[in-house]
Protein backbone atom coordinates (compact mmCIF):
# COMPACT_ATOMS: atom_id res chain seq x y z
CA UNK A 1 100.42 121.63 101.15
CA UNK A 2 97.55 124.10 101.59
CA UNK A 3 95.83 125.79 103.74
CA UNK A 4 92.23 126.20 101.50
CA UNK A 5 90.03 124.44 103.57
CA UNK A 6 87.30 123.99 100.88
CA UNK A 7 90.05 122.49 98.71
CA UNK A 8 90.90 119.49 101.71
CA UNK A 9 87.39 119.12 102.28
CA UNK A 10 86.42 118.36 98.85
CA UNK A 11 89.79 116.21 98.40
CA UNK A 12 88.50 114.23 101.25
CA UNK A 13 84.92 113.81 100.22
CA UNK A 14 85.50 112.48 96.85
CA UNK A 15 88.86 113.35 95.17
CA UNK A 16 87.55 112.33 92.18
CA UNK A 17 85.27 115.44 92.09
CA UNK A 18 88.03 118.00 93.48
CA UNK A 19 89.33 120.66 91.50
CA UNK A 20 92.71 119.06 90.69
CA UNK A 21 94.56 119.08 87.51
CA UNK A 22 94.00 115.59 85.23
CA UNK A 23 97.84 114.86 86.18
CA UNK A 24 96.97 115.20 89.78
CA UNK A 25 93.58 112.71 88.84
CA UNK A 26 96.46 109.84 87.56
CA UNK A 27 98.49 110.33 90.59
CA UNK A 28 95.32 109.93 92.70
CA UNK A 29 93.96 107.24 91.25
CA UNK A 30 96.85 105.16 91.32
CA UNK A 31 97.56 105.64 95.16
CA UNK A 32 94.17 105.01 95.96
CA UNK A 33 94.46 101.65 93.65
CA UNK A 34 98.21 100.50 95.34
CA UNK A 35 96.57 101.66 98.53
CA UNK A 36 93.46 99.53 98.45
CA UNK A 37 95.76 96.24 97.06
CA UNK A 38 99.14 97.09 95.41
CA UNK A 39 98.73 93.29 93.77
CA UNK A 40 96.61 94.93 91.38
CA UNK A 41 99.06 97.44 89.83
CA UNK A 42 99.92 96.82 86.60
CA UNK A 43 102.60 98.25 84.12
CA UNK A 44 99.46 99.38 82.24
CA UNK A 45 99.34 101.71 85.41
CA UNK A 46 102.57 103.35 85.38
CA UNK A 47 102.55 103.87 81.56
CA UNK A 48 99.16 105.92 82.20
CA UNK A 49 101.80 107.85 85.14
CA UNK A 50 104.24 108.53 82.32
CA UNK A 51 101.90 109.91 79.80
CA UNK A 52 100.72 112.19 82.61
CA UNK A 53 104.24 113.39 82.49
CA UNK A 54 105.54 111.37 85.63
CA UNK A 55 109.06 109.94 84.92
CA UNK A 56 110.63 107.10 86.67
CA UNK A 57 111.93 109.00 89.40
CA UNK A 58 108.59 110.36 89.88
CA UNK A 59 106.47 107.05 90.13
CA UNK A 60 109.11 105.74 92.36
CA UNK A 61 108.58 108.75 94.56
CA UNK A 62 104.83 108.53 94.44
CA UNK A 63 105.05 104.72 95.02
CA UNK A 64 107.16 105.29 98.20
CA UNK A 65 105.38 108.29 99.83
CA UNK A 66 102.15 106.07 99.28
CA UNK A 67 103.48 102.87 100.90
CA UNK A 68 105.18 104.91 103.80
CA UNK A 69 102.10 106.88 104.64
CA UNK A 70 100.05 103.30 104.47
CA UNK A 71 102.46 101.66 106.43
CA UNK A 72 102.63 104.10 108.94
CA UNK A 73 98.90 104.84 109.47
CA UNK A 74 98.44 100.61 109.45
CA UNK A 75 100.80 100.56 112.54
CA UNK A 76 99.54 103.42 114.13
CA UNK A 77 96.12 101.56 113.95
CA UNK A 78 97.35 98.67 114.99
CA UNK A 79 98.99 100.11 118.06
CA UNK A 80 95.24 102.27 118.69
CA UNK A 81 97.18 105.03 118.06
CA UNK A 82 95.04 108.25 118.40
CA UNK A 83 92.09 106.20 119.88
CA UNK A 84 90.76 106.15 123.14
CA UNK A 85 89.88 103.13 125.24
């Protein structure tokens, strides 16, 4: 959590170009590939989480947060949640 406003903004415009540490670049890039299709994950992506220094606990965390936040916001869309009209 933070409260550096520059810091969100430039996660949200393109992470990829945010001032985050290359462990924090892995992590990224592998919730933004299980959330765009988690078919495509591949054992070839958690190795590349472990030699970032994430153990199994930690990829199972990350994989659950991820899902959990993607599930929720898919229902919350579905249901027009925060929408008007």
């Amino acid at each position: 959590m933070t409260l550096d406003a520059d810091f969100v903004k430039a996660l949200e415009d393109d992470y990829t170009r945010a001032p985050i540490t290359p462990q924090e670049r892995v992590m990224l890039d592998y919730v933004v590939k299980l959330t765009k299709d988690a078919t495509q994950v591949r054992r070839s992506d958690h190795e590349r989480l472990r030699q970032a220094g994430f153990d199994d606990k930690g990829i199972l965390q990350i994989t659950l947060i991820a899902s959990w936040f993607n599930y929720i916001n898919r229902v919350a869309d579905a249901l027009g949640v925060g929408r008007e009209g």
